[in-house]
C-alpha atoms as a PDB file:
ATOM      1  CA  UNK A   1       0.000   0.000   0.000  1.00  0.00           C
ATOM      2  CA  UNK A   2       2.821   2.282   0.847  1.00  0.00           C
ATOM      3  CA  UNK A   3       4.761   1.647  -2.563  1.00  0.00           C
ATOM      4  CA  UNK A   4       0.946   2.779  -4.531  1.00  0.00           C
ATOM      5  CA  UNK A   5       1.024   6.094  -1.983  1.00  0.00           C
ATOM      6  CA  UNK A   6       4.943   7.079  -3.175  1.00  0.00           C
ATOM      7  CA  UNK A   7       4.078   5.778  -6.946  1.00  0.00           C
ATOM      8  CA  UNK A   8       1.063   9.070  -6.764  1.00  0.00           C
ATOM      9  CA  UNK A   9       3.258  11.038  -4.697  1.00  0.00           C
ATOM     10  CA  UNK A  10       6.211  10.384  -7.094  1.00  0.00           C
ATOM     11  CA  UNK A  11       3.542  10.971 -10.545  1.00  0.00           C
ATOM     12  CA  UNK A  12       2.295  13.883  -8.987  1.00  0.00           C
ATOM     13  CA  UNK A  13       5.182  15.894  -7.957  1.00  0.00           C
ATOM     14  CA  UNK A  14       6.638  15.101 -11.195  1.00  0.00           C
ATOM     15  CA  UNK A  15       3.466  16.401 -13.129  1.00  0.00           C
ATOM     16  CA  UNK A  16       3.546  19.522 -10.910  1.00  0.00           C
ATOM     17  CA  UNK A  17       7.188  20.042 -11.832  1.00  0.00           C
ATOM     18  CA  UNK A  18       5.981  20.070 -15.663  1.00  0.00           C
ATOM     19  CA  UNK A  19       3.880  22.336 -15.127  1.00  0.00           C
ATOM     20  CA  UNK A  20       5.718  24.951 -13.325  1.00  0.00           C
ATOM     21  CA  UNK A  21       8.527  24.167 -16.258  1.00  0.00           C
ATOM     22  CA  UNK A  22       5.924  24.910 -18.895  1.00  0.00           C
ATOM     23  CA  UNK A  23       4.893  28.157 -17.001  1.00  0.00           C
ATOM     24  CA  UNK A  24       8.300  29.367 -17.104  1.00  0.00           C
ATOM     25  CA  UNK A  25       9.441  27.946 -20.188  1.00  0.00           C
ATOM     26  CA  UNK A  26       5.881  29.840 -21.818  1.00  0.00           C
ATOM     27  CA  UNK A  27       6.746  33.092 -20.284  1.00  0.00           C
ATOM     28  CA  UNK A  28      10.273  33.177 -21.394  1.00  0.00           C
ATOM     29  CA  UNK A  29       9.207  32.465 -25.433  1.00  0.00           C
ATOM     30  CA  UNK A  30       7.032  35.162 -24.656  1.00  0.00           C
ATOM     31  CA  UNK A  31       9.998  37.872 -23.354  1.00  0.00           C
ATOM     32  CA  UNK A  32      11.756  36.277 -26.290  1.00  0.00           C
ATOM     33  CA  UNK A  33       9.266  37.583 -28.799  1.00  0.00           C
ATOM     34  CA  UNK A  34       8.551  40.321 -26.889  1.00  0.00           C
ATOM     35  CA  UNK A  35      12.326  41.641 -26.473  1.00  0.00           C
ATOM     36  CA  UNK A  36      12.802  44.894 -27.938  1.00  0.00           C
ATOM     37  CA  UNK A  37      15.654  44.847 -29.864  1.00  0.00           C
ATOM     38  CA  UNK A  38      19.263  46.139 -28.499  1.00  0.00           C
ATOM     39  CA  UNK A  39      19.792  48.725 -31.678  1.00  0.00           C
ATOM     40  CA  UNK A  40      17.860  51.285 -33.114  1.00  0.00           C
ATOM     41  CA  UNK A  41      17.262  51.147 -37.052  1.00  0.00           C
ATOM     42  CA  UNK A  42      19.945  50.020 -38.989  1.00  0.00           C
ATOM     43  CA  UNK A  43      19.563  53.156 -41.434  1.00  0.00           C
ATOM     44  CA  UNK A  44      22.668  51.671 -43.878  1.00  0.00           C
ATOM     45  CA  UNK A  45      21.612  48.073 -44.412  1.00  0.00           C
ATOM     46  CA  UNK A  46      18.007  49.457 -45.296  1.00  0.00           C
ATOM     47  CA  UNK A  47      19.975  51.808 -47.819  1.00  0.00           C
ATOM     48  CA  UNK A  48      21.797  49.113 -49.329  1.00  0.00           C
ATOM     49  CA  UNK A  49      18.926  47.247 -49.713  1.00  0.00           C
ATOM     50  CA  UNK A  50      17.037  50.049 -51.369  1.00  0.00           C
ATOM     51  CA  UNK A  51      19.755  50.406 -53.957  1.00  0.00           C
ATOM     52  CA  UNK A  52      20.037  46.960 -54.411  1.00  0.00           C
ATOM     53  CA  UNK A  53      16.167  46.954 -55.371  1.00  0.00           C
ATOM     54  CA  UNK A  54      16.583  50.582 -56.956  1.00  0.00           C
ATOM     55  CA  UNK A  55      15.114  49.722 -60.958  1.00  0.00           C
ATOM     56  CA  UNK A  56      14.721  52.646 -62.558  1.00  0.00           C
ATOM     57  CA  UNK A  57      17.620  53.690 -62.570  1.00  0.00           C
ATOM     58  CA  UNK A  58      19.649  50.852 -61.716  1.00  0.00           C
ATOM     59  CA  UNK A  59      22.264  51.980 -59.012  1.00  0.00           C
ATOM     60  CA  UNK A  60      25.823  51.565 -60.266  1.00  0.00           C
ATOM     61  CA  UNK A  61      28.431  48.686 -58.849  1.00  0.00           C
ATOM     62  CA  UNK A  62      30.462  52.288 -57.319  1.00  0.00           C
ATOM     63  CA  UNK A  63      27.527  52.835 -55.251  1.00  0.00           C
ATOM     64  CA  UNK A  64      26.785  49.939 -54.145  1.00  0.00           C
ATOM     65  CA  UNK A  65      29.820  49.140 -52.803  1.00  0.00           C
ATOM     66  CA  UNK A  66      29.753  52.472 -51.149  1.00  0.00           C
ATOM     67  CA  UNK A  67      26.849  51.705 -49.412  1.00  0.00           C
ATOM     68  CA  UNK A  68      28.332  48.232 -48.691  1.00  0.00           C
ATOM     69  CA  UNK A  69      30.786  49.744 -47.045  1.00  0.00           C
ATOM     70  CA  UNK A  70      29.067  52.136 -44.623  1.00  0.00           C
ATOM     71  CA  UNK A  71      26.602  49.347 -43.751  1.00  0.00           C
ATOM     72  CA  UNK A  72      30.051  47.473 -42.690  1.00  0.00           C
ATOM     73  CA  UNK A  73      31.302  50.710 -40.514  1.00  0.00           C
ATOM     74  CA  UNK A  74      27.821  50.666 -39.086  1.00  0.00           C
ATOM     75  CA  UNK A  75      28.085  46.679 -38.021  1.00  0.00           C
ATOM     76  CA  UNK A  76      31.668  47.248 -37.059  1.00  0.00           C
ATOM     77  CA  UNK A  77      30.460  49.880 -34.699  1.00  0.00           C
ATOM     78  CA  UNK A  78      27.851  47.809 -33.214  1.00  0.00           C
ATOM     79  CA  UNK A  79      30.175  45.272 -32.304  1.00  0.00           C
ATOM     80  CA  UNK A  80      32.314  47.026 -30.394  1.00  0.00           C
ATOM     81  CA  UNK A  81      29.575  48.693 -28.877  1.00  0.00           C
ATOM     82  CA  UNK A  82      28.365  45.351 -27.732  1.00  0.00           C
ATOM     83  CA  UNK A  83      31.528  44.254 -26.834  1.00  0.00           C
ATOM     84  CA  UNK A  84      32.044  47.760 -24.227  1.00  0.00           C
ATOM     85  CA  UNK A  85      28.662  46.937 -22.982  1.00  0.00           C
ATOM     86  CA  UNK A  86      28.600  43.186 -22.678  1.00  0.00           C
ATOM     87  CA  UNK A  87      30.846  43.274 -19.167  1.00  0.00           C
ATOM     88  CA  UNK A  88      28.407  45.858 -17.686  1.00  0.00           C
ATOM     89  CA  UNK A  89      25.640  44.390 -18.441  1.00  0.00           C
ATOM     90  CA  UNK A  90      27.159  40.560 -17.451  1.00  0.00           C
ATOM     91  CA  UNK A  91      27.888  42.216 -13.688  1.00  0.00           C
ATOM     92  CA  UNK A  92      24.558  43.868 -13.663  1.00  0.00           C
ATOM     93  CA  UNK A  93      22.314  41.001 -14.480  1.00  0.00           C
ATOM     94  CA  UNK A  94      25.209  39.162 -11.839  1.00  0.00           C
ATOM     95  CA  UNK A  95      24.168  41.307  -9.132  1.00  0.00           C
ATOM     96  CA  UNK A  96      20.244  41.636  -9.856  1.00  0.00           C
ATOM     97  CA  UNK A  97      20.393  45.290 -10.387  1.00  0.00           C
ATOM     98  CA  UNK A  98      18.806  44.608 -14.243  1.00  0.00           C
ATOM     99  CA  UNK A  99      16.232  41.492 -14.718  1.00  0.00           C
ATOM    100  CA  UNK A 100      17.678  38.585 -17.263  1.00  0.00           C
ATOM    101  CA  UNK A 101      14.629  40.503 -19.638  1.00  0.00           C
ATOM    102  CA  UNK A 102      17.226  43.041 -20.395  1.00  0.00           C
ATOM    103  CA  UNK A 103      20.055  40.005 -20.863  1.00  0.00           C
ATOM    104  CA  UNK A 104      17.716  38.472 -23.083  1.00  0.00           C
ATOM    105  CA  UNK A 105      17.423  41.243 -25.288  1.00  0.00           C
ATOM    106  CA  UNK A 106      20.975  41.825 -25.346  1.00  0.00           C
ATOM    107  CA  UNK A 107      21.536  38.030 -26.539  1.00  0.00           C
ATOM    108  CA  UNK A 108      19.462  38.020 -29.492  1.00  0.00           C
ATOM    109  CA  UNK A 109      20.439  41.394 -30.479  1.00  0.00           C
ATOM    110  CA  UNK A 110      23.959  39.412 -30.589  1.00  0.00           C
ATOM    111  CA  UNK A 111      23.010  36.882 -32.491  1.00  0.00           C
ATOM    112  CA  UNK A 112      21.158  39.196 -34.946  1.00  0.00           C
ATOM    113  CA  UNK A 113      24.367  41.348 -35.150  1.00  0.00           C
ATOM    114  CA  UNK A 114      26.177  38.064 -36.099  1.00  0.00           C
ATOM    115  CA  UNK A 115      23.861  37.348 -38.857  1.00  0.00           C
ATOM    116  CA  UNK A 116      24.561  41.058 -40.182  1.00  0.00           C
ATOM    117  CA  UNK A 117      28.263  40.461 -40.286  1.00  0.00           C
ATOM    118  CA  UNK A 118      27.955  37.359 -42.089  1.00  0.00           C
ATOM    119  CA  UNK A 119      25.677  38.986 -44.553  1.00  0.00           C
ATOM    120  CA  UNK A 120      27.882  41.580 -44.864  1.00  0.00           C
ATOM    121  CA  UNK A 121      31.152  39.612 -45.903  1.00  0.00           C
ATOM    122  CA  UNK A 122      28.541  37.493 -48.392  1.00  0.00           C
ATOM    123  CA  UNK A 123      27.766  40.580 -49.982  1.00  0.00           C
ATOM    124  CA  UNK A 124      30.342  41.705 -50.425  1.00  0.00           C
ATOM    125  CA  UNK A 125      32.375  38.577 -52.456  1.00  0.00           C
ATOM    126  CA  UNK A 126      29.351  38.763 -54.840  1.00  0.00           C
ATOM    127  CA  UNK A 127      31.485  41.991 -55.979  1.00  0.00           C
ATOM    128  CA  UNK A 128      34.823  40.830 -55.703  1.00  0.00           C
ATOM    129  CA  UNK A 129      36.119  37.517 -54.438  1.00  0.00           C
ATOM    130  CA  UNK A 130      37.947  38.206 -51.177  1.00  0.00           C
ATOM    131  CA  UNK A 131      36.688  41.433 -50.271  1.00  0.00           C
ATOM    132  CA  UNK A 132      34.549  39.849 -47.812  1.00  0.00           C
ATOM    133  CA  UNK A 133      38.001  39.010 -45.705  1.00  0.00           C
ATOM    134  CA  UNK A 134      38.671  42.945 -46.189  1.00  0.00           C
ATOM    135  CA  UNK A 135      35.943  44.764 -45.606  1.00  0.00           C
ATOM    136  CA  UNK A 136      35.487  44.579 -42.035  1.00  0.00           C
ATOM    137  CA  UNK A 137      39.305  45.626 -41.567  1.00  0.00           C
ATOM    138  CA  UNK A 138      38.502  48.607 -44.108  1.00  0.00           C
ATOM    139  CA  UNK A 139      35.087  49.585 -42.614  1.00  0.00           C
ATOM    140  CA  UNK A 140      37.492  49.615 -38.777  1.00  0.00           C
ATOM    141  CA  UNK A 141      39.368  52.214 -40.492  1.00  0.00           C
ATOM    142  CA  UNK A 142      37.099  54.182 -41.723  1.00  0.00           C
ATOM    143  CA  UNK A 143      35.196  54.200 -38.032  1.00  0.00           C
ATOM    144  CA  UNK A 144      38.474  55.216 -36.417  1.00  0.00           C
ATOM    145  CA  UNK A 145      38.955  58.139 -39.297  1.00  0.00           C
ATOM    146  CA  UNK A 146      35.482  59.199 -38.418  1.00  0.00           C
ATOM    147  CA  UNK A 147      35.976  59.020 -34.908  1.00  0.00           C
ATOM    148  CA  UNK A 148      38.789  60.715 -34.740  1.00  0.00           C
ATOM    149  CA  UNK A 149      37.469  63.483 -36.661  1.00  0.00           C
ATOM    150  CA  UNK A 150      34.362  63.893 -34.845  1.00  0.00           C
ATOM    151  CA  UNK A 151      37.028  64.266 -31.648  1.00  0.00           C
ATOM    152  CA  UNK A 152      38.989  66.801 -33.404  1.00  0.00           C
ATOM    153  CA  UNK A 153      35.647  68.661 -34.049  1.00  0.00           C
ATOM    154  CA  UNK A 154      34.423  68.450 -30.600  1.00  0.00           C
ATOM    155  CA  UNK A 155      37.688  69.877 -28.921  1.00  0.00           C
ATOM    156  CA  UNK A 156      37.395  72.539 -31.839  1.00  0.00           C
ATOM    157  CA  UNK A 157      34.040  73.414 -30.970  1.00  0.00           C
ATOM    158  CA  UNK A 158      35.310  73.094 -26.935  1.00  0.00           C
ATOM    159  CA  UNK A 159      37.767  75.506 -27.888  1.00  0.00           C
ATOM    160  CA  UNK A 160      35.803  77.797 -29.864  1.00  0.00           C
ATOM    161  CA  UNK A 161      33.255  78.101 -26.797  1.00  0.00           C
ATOM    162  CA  UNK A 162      36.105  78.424 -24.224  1.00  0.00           C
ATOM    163  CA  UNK A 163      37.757  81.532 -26.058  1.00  0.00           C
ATOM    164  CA  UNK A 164      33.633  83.021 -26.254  1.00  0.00           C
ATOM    165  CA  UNK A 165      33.255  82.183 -22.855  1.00  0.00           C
ATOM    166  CA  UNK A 166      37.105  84.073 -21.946  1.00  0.00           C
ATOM    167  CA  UNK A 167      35.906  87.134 -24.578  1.00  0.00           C
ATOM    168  CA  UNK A 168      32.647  87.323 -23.058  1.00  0.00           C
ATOM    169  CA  UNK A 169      34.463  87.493 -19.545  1.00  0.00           C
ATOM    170  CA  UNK A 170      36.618  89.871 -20.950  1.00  0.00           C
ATOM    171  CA  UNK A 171      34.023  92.130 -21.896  1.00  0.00           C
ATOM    172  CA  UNK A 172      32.159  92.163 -19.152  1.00  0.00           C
ATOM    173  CA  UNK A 173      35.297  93.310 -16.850  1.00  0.00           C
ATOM    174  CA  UNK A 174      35.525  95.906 -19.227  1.00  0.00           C
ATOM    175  CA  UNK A 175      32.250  96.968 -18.862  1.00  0.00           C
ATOM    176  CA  UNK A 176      32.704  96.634 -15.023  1.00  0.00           C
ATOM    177  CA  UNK A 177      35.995  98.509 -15.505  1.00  0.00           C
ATOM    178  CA  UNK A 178      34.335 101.722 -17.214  1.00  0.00           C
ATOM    179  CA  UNK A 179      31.380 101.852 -14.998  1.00  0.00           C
ATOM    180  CA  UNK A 180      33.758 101.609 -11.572  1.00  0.00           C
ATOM    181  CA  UNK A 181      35.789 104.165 -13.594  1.00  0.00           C
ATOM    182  CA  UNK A 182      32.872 106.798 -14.414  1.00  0.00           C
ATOM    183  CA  UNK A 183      31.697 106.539 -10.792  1.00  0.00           C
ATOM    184  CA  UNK A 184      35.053 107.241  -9.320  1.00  0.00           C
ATOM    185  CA  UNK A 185      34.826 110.435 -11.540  1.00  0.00           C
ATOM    186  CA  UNK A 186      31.812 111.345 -10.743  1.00  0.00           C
ATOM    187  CA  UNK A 187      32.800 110.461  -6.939  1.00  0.00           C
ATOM    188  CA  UNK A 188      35.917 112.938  -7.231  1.00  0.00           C
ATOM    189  CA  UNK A 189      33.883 115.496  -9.248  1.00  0.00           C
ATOM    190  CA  UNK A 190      31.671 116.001  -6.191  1.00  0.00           C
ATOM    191  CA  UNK A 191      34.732 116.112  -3.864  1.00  0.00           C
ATOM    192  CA  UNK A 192      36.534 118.744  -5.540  1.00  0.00           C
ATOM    193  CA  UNK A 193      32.990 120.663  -6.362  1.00  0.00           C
ATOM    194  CA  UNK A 194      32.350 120.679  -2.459  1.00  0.00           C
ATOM    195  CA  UNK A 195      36.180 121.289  -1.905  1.00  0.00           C
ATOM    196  CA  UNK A 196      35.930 124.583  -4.140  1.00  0.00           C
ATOM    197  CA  UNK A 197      32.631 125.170  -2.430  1.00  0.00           C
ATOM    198  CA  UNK A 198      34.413 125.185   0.958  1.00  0.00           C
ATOM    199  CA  UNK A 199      37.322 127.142   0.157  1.00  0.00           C
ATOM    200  CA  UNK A 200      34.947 130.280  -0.955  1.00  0.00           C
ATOM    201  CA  UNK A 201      32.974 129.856   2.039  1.00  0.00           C
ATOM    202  CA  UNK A 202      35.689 130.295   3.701  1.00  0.00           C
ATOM    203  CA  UNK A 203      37.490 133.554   1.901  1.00  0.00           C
ATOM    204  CA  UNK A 204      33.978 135.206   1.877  1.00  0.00           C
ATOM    205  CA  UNK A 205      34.186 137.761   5.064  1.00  0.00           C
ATOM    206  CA  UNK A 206      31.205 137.771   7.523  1.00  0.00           C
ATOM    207  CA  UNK A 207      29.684 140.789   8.727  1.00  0.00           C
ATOM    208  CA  UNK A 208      31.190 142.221  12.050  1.00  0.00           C
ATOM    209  CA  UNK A 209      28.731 143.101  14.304  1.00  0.00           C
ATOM    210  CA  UNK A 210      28.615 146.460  15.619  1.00  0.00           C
ATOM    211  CA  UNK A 211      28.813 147.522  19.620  1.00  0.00           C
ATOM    212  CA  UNK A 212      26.052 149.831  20.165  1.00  0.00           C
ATOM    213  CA  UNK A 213      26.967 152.978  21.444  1.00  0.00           C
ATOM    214  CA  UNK A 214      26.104 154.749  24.378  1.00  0.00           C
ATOM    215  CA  UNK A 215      24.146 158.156  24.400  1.00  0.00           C
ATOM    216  CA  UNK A 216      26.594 161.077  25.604  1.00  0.00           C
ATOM    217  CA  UNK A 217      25.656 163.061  29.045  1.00  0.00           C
ATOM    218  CA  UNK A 218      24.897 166.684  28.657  1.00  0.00           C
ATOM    219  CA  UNK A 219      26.683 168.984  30.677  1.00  0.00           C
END
């Protein structure tokens, strides 16, 4: 009788453990499909695939290959923007501050980006054999040009702002200068006016008063 009661007890916790797998297993194909994904548009693929569909007029090999190419920088980019944020993210999720919904997201964004690449080196020996084994290295290049030009710009326009910034300090002591300058004028007009003011009341001569005299006796 015993080994029938553990047989049900055995059948039923294992039937209960199916279930909660299914529950979980259910919700996590439905974060899957859910996830948002980790990137925004990818504005140069859908360009290359517009020329690449573009009939009337046909775009030329030149520009295709151009566009090729900046849909590389862009994947190039992405990857080593995954790759900076990848370690964060790992020690977040580690210590619970983000849910695994946001790891999730992050994964298959990973995977997609992996797809791109491969694409991308496809593509781009259906132009030339062996490019694909280049293009990646000449899209890096390209992204460090750009970068480093978009640095140089921003400490140009830092610079630019810092010597307003000094002018417009400038200029405003200046301004501070002249108007400390006019009132100590002014200050030392009305000094000397009162000065010259005192000095003549002083040379001025006041009216001495006269002793009255007495009436003389008769004799």
């Amino acid at each position: 009788m015993s080994s029938v009661w553990l047989a049900v007890i055995y059948i039923g916790g294992w039937i209960l453990s199916m279930r909660i797998f299914g529950y979980f297993w259910k919700n996590r194909k439905l974060a899957i499909n859910n996830a948002e994904p980790w990137f925004s548009e990818n504005i140069p693929k859908s360009q290359y695939i517009a020329l690449l569909q573009q009939t009337d007029p046909e775009a030329t090999e030149s520009q295709l290959k151009a566009a090729l190419l900046r849909r590389a920088v862009e994947g190039v980019a992405r990857v080593l923007s995954m790759r900076e944020d990848k370690q964060v993210l790992a020690n977040l999720v580690k210590q619970g501050t983000v849910g695994d919904d946001i790891w999730t997201e992050f994964t298959l964004s990973e995977k997609e980006l992996e797809q791109e690449i491969m694409a991308i080196v496809a593509e781009a020996n259906t132009f030339k054999e062996g490019w694909g084994q280049t293009i990646l290295h000449t899209a890096s290049e390209v992204l460090m040009h750009e970068k480093k030009k978009q640095t140089e710009q921003e400490m140009k326009l830092k610079q630019e702002e810092q010597a307003r910034q000094k002018a417009l300090s400038e200029e405003r002591k200046e301004q501070t200068r002249q108007i400390n300058e006019k009132n100590r004028e002014a200050r030392l007009e009305k000094e000397r006016a009162k000065a010259l003011q005192d000095l003549l009341n002083e040379d001025t001569p006041k009216p001495s008063a006269k002793k009255p005299t007495s009436p003389k006796r008769k004799k």
